[in-house]
C-alpha atoms as a PDB file:
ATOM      1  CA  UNK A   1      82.531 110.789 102.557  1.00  0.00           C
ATOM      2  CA  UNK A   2      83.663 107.052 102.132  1.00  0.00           C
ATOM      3  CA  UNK A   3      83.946 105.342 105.578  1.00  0.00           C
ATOM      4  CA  UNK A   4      86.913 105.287 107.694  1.00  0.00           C
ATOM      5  CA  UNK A   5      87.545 101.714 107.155  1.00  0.00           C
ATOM      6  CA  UNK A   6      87.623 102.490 103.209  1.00  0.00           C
ATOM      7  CA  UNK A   7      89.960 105.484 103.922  1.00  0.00           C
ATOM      8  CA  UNK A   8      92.140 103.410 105.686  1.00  0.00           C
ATOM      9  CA  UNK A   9      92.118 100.709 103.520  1.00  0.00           C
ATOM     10  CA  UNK A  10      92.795 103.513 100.223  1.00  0.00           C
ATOM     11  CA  UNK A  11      95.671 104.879 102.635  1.00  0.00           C
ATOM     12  CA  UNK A  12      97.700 101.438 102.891  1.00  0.00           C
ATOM     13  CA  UNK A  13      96.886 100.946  98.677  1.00  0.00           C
ATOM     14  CA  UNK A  14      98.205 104.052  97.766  1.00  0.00           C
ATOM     15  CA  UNK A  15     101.261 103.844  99.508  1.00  0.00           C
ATOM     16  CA  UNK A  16     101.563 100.194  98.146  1.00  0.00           C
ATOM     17  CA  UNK A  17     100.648 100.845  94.458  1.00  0.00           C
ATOM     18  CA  UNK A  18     102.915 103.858  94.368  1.00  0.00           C
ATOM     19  CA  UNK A  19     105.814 102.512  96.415  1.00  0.00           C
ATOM     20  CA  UNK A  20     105.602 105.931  98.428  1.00  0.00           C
ATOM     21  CA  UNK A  21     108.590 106.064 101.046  1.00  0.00           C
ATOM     22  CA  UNK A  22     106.464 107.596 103.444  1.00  0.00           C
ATOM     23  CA  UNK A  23     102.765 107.074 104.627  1.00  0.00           C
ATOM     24  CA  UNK A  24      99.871 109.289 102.958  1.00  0.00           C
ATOM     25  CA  UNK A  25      98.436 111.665 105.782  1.00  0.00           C
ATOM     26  CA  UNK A  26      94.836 112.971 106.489  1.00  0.00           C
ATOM     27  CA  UNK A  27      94.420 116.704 108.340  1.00  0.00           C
ATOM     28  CA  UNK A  28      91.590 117.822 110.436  1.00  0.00           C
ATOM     29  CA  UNK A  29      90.560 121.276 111.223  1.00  0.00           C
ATOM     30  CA  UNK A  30      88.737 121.079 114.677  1.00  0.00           C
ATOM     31  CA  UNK A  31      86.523 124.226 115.023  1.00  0.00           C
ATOM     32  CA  UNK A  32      86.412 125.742 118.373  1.00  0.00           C
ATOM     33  CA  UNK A  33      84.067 123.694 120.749  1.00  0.00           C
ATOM     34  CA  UNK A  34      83.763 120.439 118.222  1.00  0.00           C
ATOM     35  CA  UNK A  35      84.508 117.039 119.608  1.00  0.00           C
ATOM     36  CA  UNK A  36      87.104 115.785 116.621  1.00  0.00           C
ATOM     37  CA  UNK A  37      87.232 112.602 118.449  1.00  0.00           C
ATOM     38  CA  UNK A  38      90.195 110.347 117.880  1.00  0.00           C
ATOM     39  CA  UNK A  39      92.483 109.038 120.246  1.00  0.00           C
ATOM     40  CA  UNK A  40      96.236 108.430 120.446  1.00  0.00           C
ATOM     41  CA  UNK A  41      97.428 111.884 119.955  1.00  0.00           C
ATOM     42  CA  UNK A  42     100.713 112.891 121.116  1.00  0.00           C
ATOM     43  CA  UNK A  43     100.976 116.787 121.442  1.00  0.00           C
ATOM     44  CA  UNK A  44     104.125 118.077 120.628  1.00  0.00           C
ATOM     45  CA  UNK A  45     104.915 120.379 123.737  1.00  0.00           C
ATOM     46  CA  UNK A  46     103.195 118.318 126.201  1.00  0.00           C
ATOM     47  CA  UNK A  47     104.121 114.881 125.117  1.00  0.00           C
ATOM     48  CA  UNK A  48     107.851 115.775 123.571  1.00  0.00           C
ATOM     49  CA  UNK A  49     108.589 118.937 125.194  1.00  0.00           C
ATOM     50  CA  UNK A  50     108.981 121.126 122.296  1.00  0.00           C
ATOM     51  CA  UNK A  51     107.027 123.317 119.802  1.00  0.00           C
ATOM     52  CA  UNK A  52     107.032 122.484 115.815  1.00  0.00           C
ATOM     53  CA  UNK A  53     106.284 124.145 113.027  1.00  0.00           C
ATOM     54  CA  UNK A  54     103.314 122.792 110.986  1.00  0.00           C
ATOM     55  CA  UNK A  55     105.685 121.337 108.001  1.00  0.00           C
ATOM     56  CA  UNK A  56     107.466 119.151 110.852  1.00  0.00           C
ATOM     57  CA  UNK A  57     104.814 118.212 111.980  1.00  0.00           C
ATOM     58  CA  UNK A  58     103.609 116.767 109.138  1.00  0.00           C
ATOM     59  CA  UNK A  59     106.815 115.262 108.183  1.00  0.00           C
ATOM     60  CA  UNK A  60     106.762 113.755 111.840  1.00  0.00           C
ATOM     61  CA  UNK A  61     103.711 111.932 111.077  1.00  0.00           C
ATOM     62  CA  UNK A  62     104.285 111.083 107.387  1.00  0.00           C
ATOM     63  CA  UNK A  63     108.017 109.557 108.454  1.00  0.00           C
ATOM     64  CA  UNK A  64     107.261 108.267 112.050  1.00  0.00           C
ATOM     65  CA  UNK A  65     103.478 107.105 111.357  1.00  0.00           C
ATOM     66  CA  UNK A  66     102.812 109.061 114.708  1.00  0.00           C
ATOM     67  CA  UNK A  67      99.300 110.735 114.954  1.00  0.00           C
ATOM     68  CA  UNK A  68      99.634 114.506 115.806  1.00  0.00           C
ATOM     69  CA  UNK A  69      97.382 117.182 117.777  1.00  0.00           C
ATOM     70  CA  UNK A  70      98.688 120.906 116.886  1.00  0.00           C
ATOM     71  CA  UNK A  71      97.156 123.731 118.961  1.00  0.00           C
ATOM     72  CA  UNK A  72      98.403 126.711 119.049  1.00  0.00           C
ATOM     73  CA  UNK A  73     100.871 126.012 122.557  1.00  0.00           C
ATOM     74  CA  UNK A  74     102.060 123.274 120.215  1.00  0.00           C
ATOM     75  CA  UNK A  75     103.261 125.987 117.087  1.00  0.00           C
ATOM     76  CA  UNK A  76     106.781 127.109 116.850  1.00  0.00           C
ATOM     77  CA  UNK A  77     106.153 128.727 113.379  1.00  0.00           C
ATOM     78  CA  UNK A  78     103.750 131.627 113.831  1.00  0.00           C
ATOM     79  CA  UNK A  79     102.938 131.998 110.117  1.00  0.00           C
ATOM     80  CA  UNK A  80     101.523 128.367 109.692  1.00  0.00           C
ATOM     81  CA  UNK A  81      99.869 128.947 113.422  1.00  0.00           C
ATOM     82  CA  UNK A  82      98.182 132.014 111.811  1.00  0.00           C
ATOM     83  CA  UNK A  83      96.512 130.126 108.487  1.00  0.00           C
ATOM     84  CA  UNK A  84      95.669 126.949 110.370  1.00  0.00           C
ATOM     85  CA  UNK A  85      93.567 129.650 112.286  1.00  0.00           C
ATOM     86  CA  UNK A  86      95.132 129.017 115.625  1.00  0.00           C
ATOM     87  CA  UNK A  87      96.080 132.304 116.409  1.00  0.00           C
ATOM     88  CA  UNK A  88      93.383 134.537 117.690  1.00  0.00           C
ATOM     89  CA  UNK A  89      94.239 137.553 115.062  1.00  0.00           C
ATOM     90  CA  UNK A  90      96.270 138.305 112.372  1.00  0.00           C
ATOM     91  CA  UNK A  91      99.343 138.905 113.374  1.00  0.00           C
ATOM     92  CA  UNK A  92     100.767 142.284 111.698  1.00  0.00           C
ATOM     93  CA  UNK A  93     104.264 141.846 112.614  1.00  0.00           C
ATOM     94  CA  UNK A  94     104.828 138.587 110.247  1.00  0.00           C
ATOM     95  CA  UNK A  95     103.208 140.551 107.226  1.00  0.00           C
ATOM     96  CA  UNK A  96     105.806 143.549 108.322  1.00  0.00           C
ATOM     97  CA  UNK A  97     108.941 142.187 108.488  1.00  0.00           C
ATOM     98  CA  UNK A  98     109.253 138.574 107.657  1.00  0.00           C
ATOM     99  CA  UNK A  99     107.687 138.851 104.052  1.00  0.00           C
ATOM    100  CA  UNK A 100     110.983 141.381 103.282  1.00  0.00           C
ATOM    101  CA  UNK A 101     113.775 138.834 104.132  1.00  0.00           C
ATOM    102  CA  UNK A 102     111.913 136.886 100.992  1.00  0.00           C
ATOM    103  CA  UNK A 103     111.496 140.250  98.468  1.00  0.00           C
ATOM    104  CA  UNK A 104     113.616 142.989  97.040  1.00  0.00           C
ATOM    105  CA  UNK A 105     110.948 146.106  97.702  1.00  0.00           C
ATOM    106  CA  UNK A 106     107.923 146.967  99.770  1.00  0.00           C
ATOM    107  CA  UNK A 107     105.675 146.353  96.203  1.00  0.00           C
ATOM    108  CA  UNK A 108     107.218 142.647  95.946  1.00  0.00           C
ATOM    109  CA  UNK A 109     106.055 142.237  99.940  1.00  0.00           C
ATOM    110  CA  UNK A 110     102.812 143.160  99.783  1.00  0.00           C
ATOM    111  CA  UNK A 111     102.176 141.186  96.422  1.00  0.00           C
ATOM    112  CA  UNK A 112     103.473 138.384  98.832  1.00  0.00           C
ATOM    113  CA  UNK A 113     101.306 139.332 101.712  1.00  0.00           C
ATOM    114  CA  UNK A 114      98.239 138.910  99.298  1.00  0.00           C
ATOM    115  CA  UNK A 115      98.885 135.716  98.296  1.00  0.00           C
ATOM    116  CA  UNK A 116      99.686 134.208 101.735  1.00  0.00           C
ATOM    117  CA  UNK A 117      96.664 135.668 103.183  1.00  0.00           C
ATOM    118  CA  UNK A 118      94.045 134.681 100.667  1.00  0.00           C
ATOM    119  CA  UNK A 119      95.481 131.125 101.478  1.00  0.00           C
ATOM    120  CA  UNK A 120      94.419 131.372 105.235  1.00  0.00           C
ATOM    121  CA  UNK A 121      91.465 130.368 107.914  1.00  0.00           C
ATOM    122  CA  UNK A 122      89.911 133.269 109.597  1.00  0.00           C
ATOM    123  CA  UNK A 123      91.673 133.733 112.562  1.00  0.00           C
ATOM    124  CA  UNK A 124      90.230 131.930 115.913  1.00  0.00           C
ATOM    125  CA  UNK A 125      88.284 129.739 113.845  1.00  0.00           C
ATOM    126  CA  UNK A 126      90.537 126.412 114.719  1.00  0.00           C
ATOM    127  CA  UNK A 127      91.358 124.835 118.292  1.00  0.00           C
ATOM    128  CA  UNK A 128      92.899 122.089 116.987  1.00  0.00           C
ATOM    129  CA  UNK A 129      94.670 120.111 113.945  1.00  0.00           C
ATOM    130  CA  UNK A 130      94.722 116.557 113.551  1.00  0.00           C
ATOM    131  CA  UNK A 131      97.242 114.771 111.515  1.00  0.00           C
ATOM    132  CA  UNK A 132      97.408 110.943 111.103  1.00  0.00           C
ATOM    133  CA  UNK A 133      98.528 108.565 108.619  1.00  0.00           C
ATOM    134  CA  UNK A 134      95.300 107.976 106.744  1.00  0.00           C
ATOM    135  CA  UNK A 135      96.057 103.692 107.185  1.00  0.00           C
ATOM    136  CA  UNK A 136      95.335 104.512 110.574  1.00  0.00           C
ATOM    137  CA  UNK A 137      93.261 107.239 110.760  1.00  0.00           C
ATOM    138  CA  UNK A 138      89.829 107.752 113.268  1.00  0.00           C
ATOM    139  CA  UNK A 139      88.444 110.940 112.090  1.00  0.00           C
ATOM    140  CA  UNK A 140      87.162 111.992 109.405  1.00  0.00           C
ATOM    141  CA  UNK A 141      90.081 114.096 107.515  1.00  0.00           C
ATOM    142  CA  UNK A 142      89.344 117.380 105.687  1.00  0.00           C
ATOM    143  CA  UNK A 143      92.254 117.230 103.214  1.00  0.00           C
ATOM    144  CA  UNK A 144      95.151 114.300 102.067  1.00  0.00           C
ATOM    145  CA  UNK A 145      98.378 115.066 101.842  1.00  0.00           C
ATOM    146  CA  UNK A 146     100.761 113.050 100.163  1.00  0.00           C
ATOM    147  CA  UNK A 147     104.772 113.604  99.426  1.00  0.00           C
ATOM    148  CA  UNK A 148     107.088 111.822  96.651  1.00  0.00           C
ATOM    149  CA  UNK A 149     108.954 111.927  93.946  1.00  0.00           C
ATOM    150  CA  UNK A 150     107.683 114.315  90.915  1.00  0.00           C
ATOM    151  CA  UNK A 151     106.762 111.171  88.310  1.00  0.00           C
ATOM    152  CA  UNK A 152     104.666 109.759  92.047  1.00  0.00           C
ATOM    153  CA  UNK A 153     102.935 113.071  92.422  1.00  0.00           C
ATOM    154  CA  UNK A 154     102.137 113.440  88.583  1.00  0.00           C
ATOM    155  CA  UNK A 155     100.694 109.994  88.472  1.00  0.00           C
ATOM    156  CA  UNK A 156      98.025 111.347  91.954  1.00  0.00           C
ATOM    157  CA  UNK A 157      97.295 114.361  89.909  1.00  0.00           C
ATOM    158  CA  UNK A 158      97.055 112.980  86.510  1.00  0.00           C
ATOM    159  CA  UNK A 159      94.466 110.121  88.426  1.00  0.00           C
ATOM    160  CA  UNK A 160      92.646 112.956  89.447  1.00  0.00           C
ATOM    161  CA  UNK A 161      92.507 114.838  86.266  1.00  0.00           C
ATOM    162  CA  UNK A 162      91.058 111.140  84.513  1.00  0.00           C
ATOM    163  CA  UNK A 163      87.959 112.119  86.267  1.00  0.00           C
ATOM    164  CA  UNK A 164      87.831 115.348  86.319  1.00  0.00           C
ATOM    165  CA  UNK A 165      89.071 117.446  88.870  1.00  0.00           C
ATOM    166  CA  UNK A 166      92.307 119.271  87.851  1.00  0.00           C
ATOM    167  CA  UNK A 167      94.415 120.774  90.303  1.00  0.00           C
ATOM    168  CA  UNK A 168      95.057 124.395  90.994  1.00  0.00           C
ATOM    169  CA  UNK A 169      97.005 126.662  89.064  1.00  0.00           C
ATOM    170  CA  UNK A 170     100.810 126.524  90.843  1.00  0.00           C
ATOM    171  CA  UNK A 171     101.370 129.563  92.615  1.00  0.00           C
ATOM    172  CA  UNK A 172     105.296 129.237  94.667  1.00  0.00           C
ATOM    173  CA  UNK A 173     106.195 132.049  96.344  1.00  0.00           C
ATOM    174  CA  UNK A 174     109.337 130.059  97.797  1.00  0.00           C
ATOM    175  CA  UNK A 175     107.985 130.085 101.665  1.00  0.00           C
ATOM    176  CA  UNK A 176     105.052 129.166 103.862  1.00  0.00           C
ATOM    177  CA  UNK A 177     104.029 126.555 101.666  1.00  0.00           C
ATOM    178  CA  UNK A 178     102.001 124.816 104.400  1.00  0.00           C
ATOM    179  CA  UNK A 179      99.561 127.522 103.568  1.00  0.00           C
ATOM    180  CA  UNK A 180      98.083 125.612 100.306  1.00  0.00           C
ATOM    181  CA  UNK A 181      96.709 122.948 103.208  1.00  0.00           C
ATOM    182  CA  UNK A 182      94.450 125.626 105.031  1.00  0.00           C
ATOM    183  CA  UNK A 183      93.797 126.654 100.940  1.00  0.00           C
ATOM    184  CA  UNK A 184      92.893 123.187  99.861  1.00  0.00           C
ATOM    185  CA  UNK A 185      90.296 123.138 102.895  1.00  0.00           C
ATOM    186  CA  UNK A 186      89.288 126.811 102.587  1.00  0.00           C
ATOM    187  CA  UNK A 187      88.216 126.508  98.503  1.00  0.00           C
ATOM    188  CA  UNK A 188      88.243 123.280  98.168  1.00  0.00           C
ATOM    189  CA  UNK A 189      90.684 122.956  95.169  1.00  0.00           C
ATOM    190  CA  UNK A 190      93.972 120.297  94.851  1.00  0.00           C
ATOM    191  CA  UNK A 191      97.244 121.972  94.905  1.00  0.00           C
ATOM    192  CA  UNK A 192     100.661 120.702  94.185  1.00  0.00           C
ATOM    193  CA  UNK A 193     103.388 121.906  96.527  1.00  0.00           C
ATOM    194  CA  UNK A 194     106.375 122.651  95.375  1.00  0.00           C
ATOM    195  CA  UNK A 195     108.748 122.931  99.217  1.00  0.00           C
ATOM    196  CA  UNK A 196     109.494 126.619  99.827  1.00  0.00           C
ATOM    197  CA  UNK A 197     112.358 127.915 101.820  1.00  0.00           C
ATOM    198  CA  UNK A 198     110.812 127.051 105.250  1.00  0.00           C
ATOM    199  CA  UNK A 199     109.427 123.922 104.802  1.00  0.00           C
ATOM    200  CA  UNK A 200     113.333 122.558 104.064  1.00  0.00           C
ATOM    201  CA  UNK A 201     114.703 124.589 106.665  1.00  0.00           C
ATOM    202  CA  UNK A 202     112.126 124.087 109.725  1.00  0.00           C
ATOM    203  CA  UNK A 203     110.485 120.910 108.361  1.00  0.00           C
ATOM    204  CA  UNK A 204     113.309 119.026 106.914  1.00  0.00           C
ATOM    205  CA  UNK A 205     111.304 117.646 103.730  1.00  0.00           C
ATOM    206  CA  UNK A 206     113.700 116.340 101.434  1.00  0.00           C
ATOM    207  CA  UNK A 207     115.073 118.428  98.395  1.00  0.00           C
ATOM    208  CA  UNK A 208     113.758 115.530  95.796  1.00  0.00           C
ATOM    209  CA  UNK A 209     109.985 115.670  97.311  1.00  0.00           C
ATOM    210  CA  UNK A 210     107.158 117.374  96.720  1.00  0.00           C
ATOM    211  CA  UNK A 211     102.964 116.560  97.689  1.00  0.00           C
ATOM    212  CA  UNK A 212      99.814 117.209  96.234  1.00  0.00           C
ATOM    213  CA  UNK A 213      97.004 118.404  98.840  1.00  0.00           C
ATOM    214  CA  UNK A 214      93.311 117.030  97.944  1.00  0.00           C
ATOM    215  CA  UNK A 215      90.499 117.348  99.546  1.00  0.00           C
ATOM    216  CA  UNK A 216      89.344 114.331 101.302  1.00  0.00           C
ATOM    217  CA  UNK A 217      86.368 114.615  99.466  1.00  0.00           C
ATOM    218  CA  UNK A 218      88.082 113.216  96.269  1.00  0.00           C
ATOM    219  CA  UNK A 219      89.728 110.762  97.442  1.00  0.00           C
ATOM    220  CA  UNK A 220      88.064 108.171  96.420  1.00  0.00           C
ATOM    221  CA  UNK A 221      88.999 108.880  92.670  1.00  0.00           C
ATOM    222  CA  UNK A 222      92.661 108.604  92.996  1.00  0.00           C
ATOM    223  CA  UNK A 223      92.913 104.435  92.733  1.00  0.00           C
ATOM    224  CA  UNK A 224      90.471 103.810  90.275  1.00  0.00           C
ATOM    225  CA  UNK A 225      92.012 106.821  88.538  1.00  0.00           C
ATOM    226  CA  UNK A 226      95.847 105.393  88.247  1.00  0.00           C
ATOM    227  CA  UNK A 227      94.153 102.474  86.960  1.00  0.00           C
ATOM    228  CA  UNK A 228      92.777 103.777  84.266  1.00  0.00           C
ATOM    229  CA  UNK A 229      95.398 106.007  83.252  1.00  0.00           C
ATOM    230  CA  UNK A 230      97.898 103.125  83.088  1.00  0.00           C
ATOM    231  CA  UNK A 231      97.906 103.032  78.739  1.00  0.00           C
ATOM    232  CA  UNK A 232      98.987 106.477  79.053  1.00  0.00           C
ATOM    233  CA  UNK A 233     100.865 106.911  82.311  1.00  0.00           C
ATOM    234  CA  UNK A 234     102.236 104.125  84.044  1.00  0.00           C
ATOM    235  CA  UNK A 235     103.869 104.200  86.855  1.00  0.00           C
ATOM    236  CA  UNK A 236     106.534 103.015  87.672  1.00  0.00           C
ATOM    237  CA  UNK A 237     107.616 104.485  84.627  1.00  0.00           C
ATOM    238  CA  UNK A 238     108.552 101.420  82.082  1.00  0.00           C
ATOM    239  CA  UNK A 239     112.452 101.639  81.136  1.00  0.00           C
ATOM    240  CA  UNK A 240     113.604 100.578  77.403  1.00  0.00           C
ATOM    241  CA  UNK A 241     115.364  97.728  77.900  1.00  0.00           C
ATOM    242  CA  UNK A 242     115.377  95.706  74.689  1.00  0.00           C
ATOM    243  CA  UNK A 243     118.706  95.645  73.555  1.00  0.00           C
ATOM    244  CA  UNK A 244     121.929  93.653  73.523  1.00  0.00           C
ATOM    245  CA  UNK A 245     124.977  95.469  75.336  1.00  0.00           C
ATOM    246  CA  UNK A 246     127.717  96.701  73.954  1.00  0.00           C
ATOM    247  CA  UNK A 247     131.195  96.851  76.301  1.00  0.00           C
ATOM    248  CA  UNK A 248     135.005  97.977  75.622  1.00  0.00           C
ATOM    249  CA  UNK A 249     137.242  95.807  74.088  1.00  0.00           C
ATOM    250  CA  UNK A 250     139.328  94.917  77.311  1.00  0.00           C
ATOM    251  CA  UNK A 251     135.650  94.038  78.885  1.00  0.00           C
ATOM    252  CA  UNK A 252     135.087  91.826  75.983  1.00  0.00           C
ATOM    253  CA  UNK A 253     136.054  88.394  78.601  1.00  0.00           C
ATOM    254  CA  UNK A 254     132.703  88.859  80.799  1.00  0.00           C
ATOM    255  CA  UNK A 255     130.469  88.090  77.090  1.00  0.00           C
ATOM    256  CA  UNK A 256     128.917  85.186  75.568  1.00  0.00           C
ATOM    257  CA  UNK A 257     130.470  85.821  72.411  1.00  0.00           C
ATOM    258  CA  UNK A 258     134.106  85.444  74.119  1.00  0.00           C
ATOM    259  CA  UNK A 259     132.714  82.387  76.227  1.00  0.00           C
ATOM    260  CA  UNK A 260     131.857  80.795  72.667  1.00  0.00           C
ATOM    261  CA  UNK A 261     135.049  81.896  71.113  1.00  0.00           C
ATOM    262  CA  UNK A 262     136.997  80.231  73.855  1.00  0.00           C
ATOM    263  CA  UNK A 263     135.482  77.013  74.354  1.00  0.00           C
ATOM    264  CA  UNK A 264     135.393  76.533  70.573  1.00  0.00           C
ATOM    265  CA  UNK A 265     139.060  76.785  70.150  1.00  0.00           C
END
């Protein structure tokens, strides 16, 4: 794991190389009983006074550069409580009935139910999460989490691929897509996160974003990586822009070619 000066310092360059509109973000699972250290927290129901689900959380901290402690008195949203492994057990009632509002039988619910579940941390096993912009970040982060545009995401992921590590088959079930960060951590894998229905609703992400979860482990790959991709995939992308204009006739007075034709006569 790279030091937290060199995490910070990758943090602030990623955000600067790819002109991201919002800062990169590092998540920590705190087992029950560990000191996570880290200082500065604000905890949503005792510092703010309210509850949030997991996707606002993280878009608080991405948008407000705020670092964030969620237990589970700070959860609104029950199904990310249950796969950060907040909640002490599974909680039957979520895989009953909210699956269906997202499903058209009881087959299509519990191929749902499978999916979610295989994406979360056994239950109990986390006291807290930590979330912090990683430019400022002081603790070591399990996973990175960064939103933008499509062509900003590709060019993380295609870094990543340059050496190696490709990202996980894209599996959208349309909700709950905070799960893939408790997945990332869990396996160990990169996904790319396409919002589901929640995470617009409750979290507010924008409906032109999407984020790629990595494991902090790999982290240090993604700079060098856009760098060398840059022959094949530069970003920003490169516009063609060799050419002469062409304008209507009645637009004809803004041109050289009339300037010319006037002062020559």
């Amino acid at each position: 794991m790279a030091s937290l000066d060199e995490i910070r310092q990758q943090g602030s360059t990623l955000r600067g190389v790819l002109g991201l509109a919002t800062w990169p973000i590092g998540i920590r699972f705190c087992s029950r009983g560990e000191q996570c250290g880290g200082s500065g927290f604000k905890r949503p129901y005792r510092d703010l006074g309210i509850r949030v689900a997991f996707c606002q959380a993280i878009n608080i901290a991405r948008t407000y550069g705020w670092k964030l402690a969620i237990g589970l008195e700070d959860s609104y949203c029950m199904i990310g409580a249950e796969a950060l492994g907040l909640t002490k057990t599974y909680l039957d009632y979520i895989d009953r009935d909210i699956p269906k509002w997202h499903t058209s039988d009881k087959g299509a619910m519990e191929r749902i139910v499978s999916v979610i579940h295989a994406r979360f941390l056994e239950p109990g096993s986390t006291e807290l999460v930590l979330i912090s912009p990683l430019d400022r970040i002081d603790f070591e982060p399990h996973v990175v989490v960064i939103y933008g545009l499509p062509a900003q995401i590709a060019t993380v992921a295609k870094a990543l691929i340059w050496n190696g590590v490709v990202p996980g088959e894209i599996t959208y079930i349309g909700m709950a897509s905070c799960t893939l960060i408790p997945y990332s951590h869990k396996y160990g894998k990169v996904q790319i996160n396409i919002p589901g229905t929640g995470e617009l609703i409750l979290g507010r992400t924008e409906s032109h974003e999407m984020s790629i979860v990595i494991p902090a482990k790999y982290l240090h790959l993604i700079i060098p990586g856009i760098e060398a991709v840059k022959k094949i995939h530069l970003y920003p992308l490169a516009k063609f822009s060799l050419y002469e204009p062409k304008v209507p006739k009645w637009y004809e007075e803004l041109t050289f070619d009339y300037y010319k034709k006037s002062v020559d006569q």
